[in-house]
PDB file of N, CA and C in Angstrom:
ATOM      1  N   UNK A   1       0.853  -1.167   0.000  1.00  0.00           N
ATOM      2  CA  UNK A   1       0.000   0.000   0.000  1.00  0.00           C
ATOM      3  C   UNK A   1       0.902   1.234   0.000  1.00  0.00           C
ATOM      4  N   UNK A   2       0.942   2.011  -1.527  1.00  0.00           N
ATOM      5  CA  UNK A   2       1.554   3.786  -1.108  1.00  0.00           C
ATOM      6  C   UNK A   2       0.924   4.290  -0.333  1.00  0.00           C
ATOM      7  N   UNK A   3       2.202   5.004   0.183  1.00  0.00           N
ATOM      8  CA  UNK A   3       1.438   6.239   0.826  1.00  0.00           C
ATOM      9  C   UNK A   3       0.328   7.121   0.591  1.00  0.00           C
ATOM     10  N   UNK A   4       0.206   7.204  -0.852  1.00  0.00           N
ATOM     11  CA  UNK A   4      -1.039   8.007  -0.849  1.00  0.00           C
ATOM     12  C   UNK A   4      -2.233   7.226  -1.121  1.00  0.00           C
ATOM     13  N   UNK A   5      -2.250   6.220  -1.342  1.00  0.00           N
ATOM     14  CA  UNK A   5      -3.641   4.875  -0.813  1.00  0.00           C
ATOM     15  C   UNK A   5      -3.741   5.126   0.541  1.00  0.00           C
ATOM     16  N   UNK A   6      -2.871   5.139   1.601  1.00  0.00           N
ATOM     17  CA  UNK A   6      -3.254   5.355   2.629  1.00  0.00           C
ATOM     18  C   UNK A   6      -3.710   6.670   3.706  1.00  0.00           C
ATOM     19  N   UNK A   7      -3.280   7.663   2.460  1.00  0.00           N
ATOM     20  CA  UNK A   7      -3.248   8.948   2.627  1.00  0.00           C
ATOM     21  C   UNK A   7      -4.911   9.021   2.128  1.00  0.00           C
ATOM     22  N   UNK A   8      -5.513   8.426   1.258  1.00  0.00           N
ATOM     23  CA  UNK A   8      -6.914   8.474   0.773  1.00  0.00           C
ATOM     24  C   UNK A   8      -7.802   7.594   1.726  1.00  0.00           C
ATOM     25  N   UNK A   9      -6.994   6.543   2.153  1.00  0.00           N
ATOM     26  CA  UNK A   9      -8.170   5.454   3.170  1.00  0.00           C
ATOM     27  C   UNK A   9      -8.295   6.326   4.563  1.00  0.00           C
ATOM     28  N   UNK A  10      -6.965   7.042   5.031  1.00  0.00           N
ATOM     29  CA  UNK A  10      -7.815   7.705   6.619  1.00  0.00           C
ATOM     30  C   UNK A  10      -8.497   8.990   5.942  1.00  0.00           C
ATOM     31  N   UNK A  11      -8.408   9.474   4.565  1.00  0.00           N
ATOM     32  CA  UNK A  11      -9.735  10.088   4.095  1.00  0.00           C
ATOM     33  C   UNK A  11     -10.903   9.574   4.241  1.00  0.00           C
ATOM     34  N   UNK A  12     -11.134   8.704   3.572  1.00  0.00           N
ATOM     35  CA  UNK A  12     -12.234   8.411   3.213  1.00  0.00           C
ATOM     36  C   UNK A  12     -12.984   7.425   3.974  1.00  0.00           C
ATOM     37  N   UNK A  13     -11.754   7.073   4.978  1.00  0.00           N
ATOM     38  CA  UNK A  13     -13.257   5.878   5.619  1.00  0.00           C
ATOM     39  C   UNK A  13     -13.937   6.154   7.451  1.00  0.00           C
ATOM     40  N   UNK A  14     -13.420   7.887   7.623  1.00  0.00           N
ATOM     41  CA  UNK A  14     -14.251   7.983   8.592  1.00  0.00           C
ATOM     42  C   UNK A  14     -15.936   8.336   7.756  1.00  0.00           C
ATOM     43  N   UNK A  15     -16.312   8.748   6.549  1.00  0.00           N
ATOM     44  CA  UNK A  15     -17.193   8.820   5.942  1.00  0.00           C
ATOM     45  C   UNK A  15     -17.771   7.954   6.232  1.00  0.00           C
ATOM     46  N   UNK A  16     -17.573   6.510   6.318  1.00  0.00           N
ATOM     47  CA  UNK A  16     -18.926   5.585   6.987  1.00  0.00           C
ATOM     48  C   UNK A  16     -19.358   5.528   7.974  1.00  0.00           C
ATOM     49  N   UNK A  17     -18.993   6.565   9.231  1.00  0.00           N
ATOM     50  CA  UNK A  17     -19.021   6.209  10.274  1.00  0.00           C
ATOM     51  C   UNK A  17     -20.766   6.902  10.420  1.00  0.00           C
ATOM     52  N   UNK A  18     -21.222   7.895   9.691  1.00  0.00           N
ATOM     53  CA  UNK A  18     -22.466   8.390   9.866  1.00  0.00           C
ATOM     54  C   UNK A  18     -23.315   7.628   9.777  1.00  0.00           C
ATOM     55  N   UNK A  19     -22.900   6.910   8.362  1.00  0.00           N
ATOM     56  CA  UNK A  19     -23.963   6.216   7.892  1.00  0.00           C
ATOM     57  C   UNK A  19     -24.294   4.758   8.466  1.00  0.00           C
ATOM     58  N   UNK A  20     -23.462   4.439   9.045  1.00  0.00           N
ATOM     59  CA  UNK A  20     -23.460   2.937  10.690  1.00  0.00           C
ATOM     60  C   UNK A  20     -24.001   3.366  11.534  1.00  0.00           C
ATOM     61  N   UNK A  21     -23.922   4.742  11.963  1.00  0.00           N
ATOM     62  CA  UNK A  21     -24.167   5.310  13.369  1.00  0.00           C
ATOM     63  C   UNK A  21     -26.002   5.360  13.210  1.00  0.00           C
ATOM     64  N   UNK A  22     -26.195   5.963  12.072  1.00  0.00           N
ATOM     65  CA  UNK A  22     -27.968   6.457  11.184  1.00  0.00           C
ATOM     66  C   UNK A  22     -28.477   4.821  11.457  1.00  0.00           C
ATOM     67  N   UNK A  23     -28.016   3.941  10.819  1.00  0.00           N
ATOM     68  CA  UNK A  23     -28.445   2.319  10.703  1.00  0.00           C
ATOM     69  C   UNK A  23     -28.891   1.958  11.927  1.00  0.00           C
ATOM     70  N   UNK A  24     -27.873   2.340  12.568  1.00  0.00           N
ATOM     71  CA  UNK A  24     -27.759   1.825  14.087  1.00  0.00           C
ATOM     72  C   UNK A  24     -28.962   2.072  15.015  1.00  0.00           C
ATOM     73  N   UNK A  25     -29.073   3.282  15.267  1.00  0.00           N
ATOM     74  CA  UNK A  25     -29.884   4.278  15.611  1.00  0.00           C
ATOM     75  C   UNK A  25     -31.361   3.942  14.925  1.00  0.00           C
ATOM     76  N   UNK A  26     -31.297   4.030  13.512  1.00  0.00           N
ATOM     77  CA  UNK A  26     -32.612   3.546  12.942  1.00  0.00           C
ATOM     78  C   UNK A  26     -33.211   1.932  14.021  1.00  0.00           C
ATOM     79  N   UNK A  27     -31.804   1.130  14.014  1.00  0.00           N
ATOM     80  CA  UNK A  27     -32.706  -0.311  14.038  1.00  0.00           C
ATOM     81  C   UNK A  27     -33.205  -0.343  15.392  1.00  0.00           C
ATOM     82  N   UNK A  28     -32.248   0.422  16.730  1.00  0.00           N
ATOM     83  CA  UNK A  28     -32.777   0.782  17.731  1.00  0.00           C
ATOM     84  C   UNK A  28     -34.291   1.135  18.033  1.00  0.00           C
ATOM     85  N   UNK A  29     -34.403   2.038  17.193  1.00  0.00           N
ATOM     86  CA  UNK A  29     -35.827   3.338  17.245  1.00  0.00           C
ATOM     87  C   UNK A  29     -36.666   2.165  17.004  1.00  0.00           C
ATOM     88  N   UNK A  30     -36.597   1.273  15.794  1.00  0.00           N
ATOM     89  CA  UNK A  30     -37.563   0.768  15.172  1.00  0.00           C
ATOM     90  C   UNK A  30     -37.743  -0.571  16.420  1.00  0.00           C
ATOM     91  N   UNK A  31     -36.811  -0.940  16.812  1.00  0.00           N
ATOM     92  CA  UNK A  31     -37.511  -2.125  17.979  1.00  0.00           C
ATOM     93  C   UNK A  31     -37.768  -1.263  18.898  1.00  0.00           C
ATOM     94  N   UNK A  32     -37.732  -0.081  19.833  1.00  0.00           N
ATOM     95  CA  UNK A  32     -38.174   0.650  20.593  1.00  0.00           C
ATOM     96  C   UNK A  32     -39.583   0.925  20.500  1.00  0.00           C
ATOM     97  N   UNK A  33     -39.533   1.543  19.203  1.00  0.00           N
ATOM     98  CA  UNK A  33     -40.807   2.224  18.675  1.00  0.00           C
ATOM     99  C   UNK A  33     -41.868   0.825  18.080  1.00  0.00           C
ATOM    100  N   UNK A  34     -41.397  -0.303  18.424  1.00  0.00           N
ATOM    101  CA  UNK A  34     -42.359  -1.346  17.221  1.00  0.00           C
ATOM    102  C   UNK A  34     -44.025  -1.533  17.833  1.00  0.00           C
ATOM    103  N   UNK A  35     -43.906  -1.236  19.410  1.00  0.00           N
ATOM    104  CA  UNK A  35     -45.645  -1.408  19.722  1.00  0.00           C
ATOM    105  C   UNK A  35     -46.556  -0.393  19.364  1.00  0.00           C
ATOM    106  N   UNK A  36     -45.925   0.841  19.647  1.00  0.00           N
ATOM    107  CA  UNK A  36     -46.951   2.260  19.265  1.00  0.00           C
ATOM    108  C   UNK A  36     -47.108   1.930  17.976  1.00  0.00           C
ATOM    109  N   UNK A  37     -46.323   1.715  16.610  1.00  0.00           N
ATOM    110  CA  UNK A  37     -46.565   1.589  15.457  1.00  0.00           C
ATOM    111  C   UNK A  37     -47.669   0.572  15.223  1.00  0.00           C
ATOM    112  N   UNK A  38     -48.160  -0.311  15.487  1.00  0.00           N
ATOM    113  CA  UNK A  38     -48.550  -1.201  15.620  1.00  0.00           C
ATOM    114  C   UNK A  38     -50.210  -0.578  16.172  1.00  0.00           C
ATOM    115  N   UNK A  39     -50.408   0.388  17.421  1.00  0.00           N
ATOM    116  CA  UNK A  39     -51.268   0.570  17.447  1.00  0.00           C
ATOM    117  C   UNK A  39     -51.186   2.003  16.533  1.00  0.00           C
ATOM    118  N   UNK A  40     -51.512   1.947  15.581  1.00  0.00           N
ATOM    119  CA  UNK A  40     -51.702   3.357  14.622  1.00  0.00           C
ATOM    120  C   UNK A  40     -50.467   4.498  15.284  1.00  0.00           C
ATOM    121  N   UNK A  41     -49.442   3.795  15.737  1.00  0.00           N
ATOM    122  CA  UNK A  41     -48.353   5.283  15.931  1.00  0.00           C
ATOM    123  C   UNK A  41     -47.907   6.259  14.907  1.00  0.00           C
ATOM    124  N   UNK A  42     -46.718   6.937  14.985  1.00  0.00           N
ATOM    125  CA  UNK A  42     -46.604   8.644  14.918  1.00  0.00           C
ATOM    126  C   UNK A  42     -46.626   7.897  13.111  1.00  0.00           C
ATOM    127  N   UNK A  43     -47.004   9.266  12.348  1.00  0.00           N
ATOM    128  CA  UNK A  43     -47.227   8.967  10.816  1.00  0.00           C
ATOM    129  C   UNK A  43     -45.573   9.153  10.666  1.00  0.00           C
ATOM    130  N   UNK A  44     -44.815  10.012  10.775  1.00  0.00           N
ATOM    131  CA  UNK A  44     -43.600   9.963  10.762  1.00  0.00           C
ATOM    132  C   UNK A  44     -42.834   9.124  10.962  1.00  0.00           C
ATOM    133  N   UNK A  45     -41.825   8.086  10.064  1.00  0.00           N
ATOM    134  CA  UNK A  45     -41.348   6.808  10.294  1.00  0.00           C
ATOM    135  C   UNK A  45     -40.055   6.991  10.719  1.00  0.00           C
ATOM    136  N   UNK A  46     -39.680   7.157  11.839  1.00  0.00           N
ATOM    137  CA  UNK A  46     -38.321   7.468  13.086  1.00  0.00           C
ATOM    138  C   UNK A  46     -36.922   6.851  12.192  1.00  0.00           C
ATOM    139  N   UNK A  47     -37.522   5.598  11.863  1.00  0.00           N
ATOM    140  CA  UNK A  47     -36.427   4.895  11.502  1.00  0.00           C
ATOM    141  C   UNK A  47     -35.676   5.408  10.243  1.00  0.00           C
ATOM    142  N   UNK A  48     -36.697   5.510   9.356  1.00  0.00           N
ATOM    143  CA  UNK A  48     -36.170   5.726   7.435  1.00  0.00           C
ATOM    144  C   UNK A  48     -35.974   7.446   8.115  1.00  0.00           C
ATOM    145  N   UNK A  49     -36.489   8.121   8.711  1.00  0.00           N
ATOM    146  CA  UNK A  49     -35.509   9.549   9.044  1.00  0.00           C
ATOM    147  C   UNK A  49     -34.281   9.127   9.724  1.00  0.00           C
ATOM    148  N   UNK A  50     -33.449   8.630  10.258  1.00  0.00           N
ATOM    149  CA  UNK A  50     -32.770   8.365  10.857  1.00  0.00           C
ATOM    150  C   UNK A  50     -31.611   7.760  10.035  1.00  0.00           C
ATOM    151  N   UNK A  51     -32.024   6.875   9.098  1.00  0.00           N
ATOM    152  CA  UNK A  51     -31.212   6.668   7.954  1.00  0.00           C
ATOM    153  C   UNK A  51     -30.747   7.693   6.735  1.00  0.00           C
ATOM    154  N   UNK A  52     -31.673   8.073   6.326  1.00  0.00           N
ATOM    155  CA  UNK A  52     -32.038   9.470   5.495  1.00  0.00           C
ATOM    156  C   UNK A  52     -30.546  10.607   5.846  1.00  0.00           C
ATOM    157  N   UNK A  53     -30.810  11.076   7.551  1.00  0.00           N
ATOM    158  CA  UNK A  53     -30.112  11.445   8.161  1.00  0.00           C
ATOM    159  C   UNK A  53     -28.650  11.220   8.086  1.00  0.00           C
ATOM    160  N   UNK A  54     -28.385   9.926   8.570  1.00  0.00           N
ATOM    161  CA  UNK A  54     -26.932   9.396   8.445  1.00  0.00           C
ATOM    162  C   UNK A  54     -26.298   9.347   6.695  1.00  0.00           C
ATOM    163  N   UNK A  55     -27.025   9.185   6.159  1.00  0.00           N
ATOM    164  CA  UNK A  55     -26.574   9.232   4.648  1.00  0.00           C
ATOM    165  C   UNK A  55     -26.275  10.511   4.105  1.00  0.00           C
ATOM    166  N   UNK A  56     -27.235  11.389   4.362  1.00  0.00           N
ATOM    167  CA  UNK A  56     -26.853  13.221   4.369  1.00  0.00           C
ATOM    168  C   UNK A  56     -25.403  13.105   4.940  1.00  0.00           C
ATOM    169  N   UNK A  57     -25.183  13.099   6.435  1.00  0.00           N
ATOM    170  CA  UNK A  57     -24.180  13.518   6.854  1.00  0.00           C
ATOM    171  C   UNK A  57     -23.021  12.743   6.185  1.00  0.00           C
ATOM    172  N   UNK A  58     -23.113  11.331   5.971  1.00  0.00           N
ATOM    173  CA  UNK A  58     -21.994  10.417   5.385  1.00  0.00           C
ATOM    174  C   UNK A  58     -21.880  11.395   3.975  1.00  0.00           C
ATOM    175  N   UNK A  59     -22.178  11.893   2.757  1.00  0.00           N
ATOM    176  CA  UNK A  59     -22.097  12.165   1.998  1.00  0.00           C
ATOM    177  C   UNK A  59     -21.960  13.586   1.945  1.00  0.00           C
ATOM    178  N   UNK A  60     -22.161  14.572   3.025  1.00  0.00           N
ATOM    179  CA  UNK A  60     -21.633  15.408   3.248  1.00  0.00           C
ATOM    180  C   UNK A  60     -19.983  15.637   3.812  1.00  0.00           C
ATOM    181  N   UNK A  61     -19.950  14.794   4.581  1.00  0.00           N
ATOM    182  CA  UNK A  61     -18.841  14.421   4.786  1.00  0.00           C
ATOM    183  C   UNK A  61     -17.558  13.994   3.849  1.00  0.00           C
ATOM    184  N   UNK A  62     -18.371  13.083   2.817  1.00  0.00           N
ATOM    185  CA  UNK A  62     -16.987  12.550   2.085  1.00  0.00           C
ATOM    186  C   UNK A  62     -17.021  13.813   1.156  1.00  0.00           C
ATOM    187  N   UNK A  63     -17.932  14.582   0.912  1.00  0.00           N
ATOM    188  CA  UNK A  63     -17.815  15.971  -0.068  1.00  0.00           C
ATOM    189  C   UNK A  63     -16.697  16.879   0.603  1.00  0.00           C
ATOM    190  N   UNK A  64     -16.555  17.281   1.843  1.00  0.00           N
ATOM    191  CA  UNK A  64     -15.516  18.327   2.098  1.00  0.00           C
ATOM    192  C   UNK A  64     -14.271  16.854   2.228  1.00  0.00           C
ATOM    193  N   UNK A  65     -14.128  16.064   2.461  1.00  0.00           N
ATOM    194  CA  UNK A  65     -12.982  14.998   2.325  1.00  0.00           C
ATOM    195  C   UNK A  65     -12.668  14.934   0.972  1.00  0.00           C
ATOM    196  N   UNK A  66     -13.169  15.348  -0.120  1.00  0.00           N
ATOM    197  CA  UNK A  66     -13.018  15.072  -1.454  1.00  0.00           C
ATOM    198  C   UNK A  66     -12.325  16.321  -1.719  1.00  0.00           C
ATOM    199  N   UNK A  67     -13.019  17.518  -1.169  1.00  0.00           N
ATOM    200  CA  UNK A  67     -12.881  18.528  -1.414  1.00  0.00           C
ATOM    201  C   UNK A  67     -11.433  19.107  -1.065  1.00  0.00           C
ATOM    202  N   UNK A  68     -11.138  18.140   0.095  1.00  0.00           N
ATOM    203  CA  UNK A  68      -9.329  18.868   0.958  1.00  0.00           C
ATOM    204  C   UNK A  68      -8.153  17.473  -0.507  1.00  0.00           C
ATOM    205  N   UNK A  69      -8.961  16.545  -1.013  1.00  0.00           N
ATOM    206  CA  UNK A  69      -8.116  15.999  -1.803  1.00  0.00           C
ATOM    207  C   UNK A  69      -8.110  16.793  -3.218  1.00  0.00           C
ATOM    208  N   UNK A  70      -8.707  17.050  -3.049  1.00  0.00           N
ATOM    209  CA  UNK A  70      -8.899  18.022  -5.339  1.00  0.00           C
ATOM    210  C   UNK A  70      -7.968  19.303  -4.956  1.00  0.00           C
ATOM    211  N   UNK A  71      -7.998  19.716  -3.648  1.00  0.00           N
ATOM    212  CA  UNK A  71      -7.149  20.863  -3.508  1.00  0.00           C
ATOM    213  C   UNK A  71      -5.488  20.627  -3.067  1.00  0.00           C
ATOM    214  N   UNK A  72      -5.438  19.249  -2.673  1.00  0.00           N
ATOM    215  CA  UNK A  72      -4.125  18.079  -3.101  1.00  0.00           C
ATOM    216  C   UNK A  72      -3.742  18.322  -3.854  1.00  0.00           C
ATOM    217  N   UNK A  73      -4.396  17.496  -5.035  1.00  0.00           N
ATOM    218  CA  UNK A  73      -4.133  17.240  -6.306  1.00  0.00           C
ATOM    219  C   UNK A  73      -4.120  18.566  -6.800  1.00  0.00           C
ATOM    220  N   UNK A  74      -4.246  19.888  -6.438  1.00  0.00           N
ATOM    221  CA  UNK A  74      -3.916  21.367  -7.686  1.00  0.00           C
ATOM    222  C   UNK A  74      -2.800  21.956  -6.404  1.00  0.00           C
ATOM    223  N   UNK A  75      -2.484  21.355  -6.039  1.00  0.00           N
ATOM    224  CA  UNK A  75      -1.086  21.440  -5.233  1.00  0.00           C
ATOM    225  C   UNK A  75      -1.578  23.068  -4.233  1.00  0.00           C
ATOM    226  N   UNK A  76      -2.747  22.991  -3.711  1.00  0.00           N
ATOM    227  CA  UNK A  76      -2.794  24.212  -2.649  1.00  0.00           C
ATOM    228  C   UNK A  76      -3.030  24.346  -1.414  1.00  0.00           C
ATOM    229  N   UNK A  77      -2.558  22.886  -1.262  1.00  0.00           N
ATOM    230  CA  UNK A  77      -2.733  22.635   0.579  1.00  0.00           C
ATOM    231  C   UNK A  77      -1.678  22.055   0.847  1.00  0.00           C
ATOM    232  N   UNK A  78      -1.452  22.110   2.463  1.00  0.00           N
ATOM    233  CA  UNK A  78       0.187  21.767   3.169  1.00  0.00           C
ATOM    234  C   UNK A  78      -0.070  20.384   3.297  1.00  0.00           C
ATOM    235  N   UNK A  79       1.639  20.175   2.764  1.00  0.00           N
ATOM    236  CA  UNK A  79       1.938  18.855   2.665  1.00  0.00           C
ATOM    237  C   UNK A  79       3.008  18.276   3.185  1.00  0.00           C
ATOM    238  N   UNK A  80       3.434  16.829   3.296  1.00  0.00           N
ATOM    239  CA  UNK A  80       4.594  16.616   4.049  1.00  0.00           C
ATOM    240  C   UNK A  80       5.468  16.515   2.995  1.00  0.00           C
ATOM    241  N   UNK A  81       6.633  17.276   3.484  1.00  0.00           N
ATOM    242  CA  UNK A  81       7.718  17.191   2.666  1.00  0.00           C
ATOM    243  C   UNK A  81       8.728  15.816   2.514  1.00  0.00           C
ATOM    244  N   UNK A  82       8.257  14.724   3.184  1.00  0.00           N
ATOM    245  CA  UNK A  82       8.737  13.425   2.563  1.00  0.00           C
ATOM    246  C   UNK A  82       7.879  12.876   1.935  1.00  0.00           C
ATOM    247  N   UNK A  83       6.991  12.385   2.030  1.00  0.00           N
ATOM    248  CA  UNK A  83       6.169  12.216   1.109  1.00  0.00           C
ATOM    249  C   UNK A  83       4.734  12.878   0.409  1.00  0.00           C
ATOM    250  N   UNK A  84       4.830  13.742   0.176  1.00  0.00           N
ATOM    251  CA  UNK A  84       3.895  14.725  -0.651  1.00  0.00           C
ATOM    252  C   UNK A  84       2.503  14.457  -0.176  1.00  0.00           C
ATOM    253  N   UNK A  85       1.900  13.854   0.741  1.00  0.00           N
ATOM    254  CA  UNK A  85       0.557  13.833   1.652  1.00  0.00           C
ATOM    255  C   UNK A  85       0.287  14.904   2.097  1.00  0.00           C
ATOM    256  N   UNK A  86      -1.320  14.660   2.392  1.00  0.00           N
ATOM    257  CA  UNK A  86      -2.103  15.908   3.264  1.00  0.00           C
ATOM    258  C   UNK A  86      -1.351  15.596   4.755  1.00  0.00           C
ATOM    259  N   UNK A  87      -1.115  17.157   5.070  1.00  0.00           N
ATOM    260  CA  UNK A  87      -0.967  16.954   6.824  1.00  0.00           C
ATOM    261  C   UNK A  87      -2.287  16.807   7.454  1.00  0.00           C
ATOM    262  N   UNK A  88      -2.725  16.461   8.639  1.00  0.00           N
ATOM    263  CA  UNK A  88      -3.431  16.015   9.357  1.00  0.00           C
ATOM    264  C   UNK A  88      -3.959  17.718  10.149  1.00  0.00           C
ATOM    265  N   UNK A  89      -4.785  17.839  11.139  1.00  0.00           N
ATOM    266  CA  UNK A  89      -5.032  18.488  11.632  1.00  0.00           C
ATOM    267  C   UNK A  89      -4.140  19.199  13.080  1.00  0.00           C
ATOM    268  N   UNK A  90      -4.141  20.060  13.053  1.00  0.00           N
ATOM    269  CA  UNK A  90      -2.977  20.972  14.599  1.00  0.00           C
ATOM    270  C   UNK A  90      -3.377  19.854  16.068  1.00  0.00           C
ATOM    271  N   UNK A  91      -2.107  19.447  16.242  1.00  0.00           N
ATOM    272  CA  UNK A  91      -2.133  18.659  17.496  1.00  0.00           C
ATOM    273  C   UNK A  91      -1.147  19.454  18.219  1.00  0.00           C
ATOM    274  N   UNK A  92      -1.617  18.951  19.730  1.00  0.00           N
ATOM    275  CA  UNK A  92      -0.542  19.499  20.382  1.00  0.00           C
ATOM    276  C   UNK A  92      -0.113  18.490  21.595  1.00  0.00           C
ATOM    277  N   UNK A  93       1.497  18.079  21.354  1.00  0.00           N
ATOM    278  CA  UNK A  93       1.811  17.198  21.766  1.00  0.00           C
ATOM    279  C   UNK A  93       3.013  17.507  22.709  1.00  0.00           C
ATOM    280  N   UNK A  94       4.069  16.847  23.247  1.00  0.00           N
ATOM    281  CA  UNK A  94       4.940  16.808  24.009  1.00  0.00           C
ATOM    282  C   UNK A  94       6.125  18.032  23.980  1.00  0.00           C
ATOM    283  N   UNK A  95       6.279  18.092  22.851  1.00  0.00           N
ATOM    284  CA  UNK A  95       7.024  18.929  22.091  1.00  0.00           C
ATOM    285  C   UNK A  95       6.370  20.008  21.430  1.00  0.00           C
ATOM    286  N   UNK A  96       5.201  20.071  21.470  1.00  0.00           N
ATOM    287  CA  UNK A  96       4.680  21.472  21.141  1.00  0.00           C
ATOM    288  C   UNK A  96       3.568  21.498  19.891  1.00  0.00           C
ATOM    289  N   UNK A  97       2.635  22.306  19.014  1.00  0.00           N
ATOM    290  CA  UNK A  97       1.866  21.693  18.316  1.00  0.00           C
ATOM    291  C   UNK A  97       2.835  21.299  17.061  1.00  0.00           C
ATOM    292  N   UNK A  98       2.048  20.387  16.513  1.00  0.00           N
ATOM    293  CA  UNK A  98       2.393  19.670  15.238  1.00  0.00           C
ATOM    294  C   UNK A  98       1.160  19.297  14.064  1.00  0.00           C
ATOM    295  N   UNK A  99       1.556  18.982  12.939  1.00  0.00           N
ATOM    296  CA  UNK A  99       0.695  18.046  12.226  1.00  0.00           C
ATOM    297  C   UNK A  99       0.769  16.406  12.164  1.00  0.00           C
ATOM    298  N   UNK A 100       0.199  15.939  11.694  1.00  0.00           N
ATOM    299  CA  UNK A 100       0.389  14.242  11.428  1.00  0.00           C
ATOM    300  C   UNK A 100      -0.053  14.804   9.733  1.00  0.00           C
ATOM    301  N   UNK A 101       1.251  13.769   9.586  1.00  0.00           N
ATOM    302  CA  UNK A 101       0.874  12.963   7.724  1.00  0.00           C
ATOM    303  C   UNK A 101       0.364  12.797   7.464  1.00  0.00           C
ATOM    304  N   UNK A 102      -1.345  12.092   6.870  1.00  0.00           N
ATOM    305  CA  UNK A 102      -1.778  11.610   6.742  1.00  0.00           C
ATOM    306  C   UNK A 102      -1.368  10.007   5.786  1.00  0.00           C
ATOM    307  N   UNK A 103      -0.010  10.102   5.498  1.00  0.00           N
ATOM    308  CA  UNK A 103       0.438   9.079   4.585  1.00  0.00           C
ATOM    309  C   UNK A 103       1.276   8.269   5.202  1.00  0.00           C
ATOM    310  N   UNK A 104       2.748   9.181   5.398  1.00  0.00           N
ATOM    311  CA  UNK A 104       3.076   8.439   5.951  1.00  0.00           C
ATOM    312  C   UNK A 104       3.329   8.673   7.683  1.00  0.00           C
ATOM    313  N   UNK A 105       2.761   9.386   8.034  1.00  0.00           N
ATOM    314  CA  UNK A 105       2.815   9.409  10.156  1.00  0.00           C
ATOM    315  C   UNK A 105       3.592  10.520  10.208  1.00  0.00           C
ATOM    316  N   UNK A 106       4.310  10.870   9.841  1.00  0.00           N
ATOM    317  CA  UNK A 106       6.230  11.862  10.186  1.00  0.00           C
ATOM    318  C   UNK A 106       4.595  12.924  10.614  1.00  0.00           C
ATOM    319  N   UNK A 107       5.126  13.922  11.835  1.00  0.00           N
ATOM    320  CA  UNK A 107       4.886  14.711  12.802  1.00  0.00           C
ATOM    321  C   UNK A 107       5.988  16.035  12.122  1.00  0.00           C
ATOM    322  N   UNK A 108       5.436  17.109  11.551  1.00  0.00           N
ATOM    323  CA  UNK A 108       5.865  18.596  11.222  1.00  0.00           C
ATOM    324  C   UNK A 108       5.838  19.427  12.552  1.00  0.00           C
ATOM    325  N   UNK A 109       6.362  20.658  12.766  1.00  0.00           N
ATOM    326  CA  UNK A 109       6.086  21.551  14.372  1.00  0.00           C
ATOM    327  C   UNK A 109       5.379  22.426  12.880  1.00  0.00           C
ATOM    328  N   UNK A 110       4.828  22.934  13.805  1.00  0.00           N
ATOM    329  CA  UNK A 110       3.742  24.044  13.389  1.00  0.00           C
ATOM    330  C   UNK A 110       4.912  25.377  13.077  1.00  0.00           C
TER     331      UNK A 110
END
């Protein structure tokens, strides 16, 4: 796996985490909610909003994740100078703030 396969997978795969979390949540509601439905409950179906929901956010999500890679690829965002990856977000660690790689790990000081 290159670095920048892996520089694209911790992109792209917190993006599912909405759409597990929506599922999740849906299948909850729906065994919670299964007796009221049953007697004529709410017309509003908890569950398919709840999914609906998580899929918005999952796909909103991978849109600005797409969006910090296209601005990669036209070379206008900070990168690590060993291997040409997105840096990660401002941490602040032992030694003071930094970035993470997203490719290959190496830690920049701010």
């Amino acid at each position: 796996m290159s670095y920048v396969d892996r520089m694209c997978l911790r992109l792209m795969a917190p993006c599912l985490l909405p759409a597990c979390c929506g599922a999740l949540l849906a299948w909850a509601a729906q065994a919670w909610l299964d007796a009221p439905a049953r007697a004529g409950g709410p017309a509003v179906d908890l569950a398919s909003c709840l999914i609906v929901a998580g899929g918005a956010a999952s796909v909103g999500l991978y849109a600005a994740q797409a969006g910090r890679r296209l601005r990669w690829r036209r070379g206008r965002a900070v990168v690590c100078y060993v291997c040409g990856c997105l840096l990660g977000r401002m941490r602040t660690g032992l030694r003071g703030p930094h970035r993470a790689c997203l490719g290959c790990g190496k830690r920049h000081p701010a």
